[in-house]
Every structure is written in C-alpha cells, then in structure tokens.
C-alpha atoms as a PDB file:
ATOM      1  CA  UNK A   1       0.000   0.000   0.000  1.00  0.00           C
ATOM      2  CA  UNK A   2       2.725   2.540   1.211  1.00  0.00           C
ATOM      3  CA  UNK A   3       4.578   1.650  -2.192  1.00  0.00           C
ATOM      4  CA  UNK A   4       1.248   2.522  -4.299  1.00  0.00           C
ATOM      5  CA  UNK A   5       0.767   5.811  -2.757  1.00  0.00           C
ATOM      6  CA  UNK A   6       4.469   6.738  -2.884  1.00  0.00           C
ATOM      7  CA  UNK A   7       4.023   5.983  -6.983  1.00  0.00           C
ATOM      8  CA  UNK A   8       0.924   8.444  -6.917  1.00  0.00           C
ATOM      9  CA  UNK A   9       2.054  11.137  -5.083  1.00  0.00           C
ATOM     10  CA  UNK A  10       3.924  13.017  -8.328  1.00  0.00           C
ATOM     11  CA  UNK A  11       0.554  12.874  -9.976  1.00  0.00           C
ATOM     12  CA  UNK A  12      -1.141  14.321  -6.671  1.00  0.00           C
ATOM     13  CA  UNK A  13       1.350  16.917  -6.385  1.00  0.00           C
ATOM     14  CA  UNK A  14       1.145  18.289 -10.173  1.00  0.00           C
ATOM     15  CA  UNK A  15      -2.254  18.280 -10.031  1.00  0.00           C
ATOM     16  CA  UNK A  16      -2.623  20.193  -6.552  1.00  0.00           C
ATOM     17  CA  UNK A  17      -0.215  22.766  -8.308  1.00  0.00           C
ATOM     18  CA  UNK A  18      -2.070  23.187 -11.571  1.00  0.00           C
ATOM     19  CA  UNK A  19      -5.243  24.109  -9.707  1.00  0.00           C
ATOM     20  CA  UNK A  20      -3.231  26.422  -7.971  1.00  0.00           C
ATOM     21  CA  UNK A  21      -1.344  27.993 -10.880  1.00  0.00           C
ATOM     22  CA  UNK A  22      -4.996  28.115 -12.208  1.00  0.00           C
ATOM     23  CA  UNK A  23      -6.875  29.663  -9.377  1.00  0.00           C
ATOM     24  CA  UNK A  24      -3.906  32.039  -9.042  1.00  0.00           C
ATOM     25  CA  UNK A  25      -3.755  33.231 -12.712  1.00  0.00           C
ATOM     26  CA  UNK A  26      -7.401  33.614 -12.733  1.00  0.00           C
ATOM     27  CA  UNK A  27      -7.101  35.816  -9.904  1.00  0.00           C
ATOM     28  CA  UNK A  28      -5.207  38.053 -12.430  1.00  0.00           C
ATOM     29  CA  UNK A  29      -7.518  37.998 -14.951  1.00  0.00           C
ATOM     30  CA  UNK A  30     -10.258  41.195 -15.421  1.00  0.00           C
ATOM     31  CA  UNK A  31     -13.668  41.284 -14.858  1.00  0.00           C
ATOM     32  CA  UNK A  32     -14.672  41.896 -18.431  1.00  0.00           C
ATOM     33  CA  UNK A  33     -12.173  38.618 -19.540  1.00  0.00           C
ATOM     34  CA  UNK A  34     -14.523  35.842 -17.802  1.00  0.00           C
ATOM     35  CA  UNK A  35     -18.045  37.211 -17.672  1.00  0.00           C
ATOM     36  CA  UNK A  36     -20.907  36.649 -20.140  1.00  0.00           C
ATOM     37  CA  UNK A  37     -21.668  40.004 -21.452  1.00  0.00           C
ATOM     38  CA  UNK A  38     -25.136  41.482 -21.089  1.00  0.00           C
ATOM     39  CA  UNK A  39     -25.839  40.715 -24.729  1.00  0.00           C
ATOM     40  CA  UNK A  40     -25.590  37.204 -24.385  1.00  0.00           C
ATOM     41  CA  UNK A  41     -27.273  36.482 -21.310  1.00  0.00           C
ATOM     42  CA  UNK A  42     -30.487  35.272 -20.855  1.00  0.00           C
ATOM     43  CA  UNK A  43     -32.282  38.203 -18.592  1.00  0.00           C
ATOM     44  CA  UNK A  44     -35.660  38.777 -17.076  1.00  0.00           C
ATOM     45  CA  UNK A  45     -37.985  41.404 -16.142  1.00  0.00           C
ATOM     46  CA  UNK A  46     -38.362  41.921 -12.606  1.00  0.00           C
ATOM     47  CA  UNK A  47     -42.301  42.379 -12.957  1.00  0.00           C
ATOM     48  CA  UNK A  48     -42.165  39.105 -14.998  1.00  0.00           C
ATOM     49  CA  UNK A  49     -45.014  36.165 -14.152  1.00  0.00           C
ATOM     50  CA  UNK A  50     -43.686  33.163 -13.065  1.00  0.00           C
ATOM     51  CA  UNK A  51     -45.841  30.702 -15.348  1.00  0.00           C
ATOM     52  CA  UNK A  52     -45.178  27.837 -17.176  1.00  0.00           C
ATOM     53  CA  UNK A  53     -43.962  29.431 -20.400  1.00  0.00           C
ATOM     54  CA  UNK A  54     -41.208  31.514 -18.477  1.00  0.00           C
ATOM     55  CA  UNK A  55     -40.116  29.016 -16.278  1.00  0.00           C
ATOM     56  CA  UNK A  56     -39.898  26.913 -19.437  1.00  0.00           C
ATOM     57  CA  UNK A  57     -38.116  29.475 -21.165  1.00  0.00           C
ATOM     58  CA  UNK A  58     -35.467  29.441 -17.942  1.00  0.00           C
ATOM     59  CA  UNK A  59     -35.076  25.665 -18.000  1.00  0.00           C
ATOM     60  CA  UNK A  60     -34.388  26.028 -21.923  1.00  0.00           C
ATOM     61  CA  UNK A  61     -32.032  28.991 -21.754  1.00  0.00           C
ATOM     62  CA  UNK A  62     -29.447  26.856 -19.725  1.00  0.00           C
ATOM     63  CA  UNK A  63     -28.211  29.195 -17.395  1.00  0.00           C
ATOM     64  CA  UNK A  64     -28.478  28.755 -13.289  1.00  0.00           C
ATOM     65  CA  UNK A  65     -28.071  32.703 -12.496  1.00  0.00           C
ATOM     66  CA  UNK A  66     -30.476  34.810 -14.279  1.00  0.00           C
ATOM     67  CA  UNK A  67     -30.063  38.450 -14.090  1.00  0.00           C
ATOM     68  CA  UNK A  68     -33.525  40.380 -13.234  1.00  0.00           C
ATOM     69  CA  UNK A  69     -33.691  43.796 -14.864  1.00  0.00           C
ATOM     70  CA  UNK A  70     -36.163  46.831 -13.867  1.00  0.00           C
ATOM     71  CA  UNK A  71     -36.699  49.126 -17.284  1.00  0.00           C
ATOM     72  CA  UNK A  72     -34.377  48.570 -18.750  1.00  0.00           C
ATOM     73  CA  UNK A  73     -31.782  45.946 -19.573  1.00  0.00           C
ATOM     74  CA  UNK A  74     -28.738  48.088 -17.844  1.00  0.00           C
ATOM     75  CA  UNK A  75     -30.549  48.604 -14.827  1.00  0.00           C
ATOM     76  CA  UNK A  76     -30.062  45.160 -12.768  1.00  0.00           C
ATOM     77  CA  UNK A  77     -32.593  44.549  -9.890  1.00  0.00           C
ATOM     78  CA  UNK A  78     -31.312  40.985  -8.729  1.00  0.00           C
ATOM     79  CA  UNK A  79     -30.116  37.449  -9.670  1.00  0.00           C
ATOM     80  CA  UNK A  80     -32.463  34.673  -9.683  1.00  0.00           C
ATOM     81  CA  UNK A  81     -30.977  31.128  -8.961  1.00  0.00           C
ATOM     82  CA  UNK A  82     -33.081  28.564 -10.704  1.00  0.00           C
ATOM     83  CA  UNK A  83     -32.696  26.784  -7.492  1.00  0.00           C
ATOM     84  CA  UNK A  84     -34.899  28.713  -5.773  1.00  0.00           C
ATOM     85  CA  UNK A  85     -37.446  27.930  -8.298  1.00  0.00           C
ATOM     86  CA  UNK A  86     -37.846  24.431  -6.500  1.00  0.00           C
ATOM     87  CA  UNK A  87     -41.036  25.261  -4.489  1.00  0.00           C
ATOM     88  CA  UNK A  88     -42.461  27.774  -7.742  1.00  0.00           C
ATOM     89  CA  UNK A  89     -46.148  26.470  -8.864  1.00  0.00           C
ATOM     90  CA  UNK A  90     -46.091  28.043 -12.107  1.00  0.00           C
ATOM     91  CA  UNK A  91     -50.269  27.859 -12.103  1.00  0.00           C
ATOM     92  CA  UNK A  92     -49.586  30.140  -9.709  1.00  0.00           C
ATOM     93  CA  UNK A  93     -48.140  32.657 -11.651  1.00  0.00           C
ATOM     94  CA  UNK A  94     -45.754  34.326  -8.728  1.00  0.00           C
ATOM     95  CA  UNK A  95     -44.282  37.849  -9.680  1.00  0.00           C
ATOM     96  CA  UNK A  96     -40.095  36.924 -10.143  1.00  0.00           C
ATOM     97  CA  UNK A  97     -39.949  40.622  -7.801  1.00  0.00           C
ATOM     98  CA  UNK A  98     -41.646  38.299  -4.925  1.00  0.00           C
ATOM     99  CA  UNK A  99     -39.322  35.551  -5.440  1.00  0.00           C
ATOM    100  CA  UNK A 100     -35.797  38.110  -5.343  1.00  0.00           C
ATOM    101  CA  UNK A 101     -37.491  39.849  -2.016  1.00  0.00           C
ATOM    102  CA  UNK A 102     -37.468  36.552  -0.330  1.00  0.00           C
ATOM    103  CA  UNK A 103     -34.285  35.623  -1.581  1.00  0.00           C
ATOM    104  CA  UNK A 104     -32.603  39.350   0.088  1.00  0.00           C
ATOM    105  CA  UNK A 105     -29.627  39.423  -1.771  1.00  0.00           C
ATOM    106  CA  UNK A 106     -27.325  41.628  -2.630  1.00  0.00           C
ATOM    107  CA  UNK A 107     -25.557  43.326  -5.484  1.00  0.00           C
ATOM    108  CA  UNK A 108     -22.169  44.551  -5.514  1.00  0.00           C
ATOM    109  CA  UNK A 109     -21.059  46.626  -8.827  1.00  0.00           C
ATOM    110  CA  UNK A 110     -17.863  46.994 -10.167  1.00  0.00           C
ATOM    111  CA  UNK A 111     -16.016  48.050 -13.401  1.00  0.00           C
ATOM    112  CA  UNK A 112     -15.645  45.760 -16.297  1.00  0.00           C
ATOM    113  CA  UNK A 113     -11.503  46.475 -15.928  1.00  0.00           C
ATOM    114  CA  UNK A 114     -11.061  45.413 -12.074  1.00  0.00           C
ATOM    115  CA  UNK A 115      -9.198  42.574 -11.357  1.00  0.00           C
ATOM    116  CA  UNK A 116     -10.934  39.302 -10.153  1.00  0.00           C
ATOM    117  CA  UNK A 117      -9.190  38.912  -7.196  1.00  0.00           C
ATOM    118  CA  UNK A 118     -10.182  41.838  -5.700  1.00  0.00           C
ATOM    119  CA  UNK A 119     -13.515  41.567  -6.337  1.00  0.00           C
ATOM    120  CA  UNK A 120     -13.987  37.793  -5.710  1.00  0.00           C
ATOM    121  CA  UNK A 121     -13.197  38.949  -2.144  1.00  0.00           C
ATOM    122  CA  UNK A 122     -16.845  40.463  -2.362  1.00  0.00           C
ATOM    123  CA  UNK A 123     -17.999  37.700  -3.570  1.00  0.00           C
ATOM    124  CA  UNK A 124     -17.854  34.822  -1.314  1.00  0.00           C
ATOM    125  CA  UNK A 125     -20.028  37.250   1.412  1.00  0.00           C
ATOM    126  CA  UNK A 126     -23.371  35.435   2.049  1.00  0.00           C
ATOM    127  CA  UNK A 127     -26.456  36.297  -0.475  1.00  0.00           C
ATOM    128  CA  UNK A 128     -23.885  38.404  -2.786  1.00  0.00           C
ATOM    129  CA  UNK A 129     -23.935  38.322  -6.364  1.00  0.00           C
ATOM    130  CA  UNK A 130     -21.856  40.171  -8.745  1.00  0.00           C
ATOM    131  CA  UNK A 131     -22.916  42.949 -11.154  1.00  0.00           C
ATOM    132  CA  UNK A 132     -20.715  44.784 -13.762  1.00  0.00           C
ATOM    133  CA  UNK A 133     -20.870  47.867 -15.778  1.00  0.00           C
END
C-alpha cells in the first residue's frame, strides 16, 4: 500500500499545483475577460409572471443565475438562482420581484476592468452576487 501511494504522489502533487497555478492566474484575470456580457445572457424582467412558459423558457435557456432587470436591460434589480425555483407552482403565476425579495440578496457593482481577485473577495459574502458595468 505505502509503495502505491508513494508511486501516486507526483501525480497528486502536479495536479494540486495546476489548480493552484490556475486559481492564481485567474485571480489576475479582469472582470470583463470571464463574464458573459449582457448581450448574451439570458435576462428577465423583474415584474415578470412566473408561469409555465417563463419558467420553461429558464429551463431552456441553460443558465443557473439569471439576471432580473427593472426598465431597462442596464438597470439590474437581482439574480435569480433557478434553485430557488424548486417550491415555484407556475399555475400560480408568482411575480419573479416576490421571489428576489425573499431571496434578500445583494448586489455589488464593479467596473468591467477590475481585477478578479479583488472583487472575488466580495464575492464569497453570504447572499452576494456580482454585477458589472
């Protein structure tokens, strides 16, 4: 046993430091370099009816974290995690806004140019989310 593990370590050990070199170098990258611009997400309106067609429309787009926009597209109210969907009765037709307020989360802006790092920091708070302009 001691003799298998000895002939694994290496392989351990390179991978341990690639995620690290990885995480690290990410760390470095911007803002603008790893996130899905506006134009390509899938977005919805905060007054939006939670019925079967839009929660369809979720499940189709793919995504886990849909931005919820007041207005206009630019002007981000709150992230819906398709998680939170789990209890949703779409007959009922719940109001996304109703399903954000229960959620309480939080937005925290920054530039498109700031490093990840410093930002990530921000991040990892409880019921934070992201937004960038």
């Amino acid at each position: 046993m001691h003799d298998t593990l000895k002939a694994c370590m290496p392989n351990v050990l390179q991978d341990v430091h690639a995620r690290f070199t990885g995480t690290h170098a990410s760390m470095r990258c911007r803002v603008k370099d790893v996130m899905t611009a506006l134009e390509h997400c899938f977005l919805l309106e905060v007054r939006s009816r939670l019925n079967f067609a839009t929660m369809l429309a979720i499940y189709k787009s793919g995504f886990t974290r849909i931005p919820v926009y007041e207005s206009s597209r630019h002007n981000i109210k709150g992230i819906l995690y398709v998680k939170d969907l789990i209890l949703v009765d779409p007959d009922d037709e719940t109001e996304l806004g109703a399903v954000l307020a229960f959620r309480c989360g939080f937005l925290h802006a920054c530039v498109l140019v700031t490093c990840m790092g410093l930002d990530w920091r921000e991040c990892l708070r409880p019921l934070t989310a992201l937004s960038f302009f």
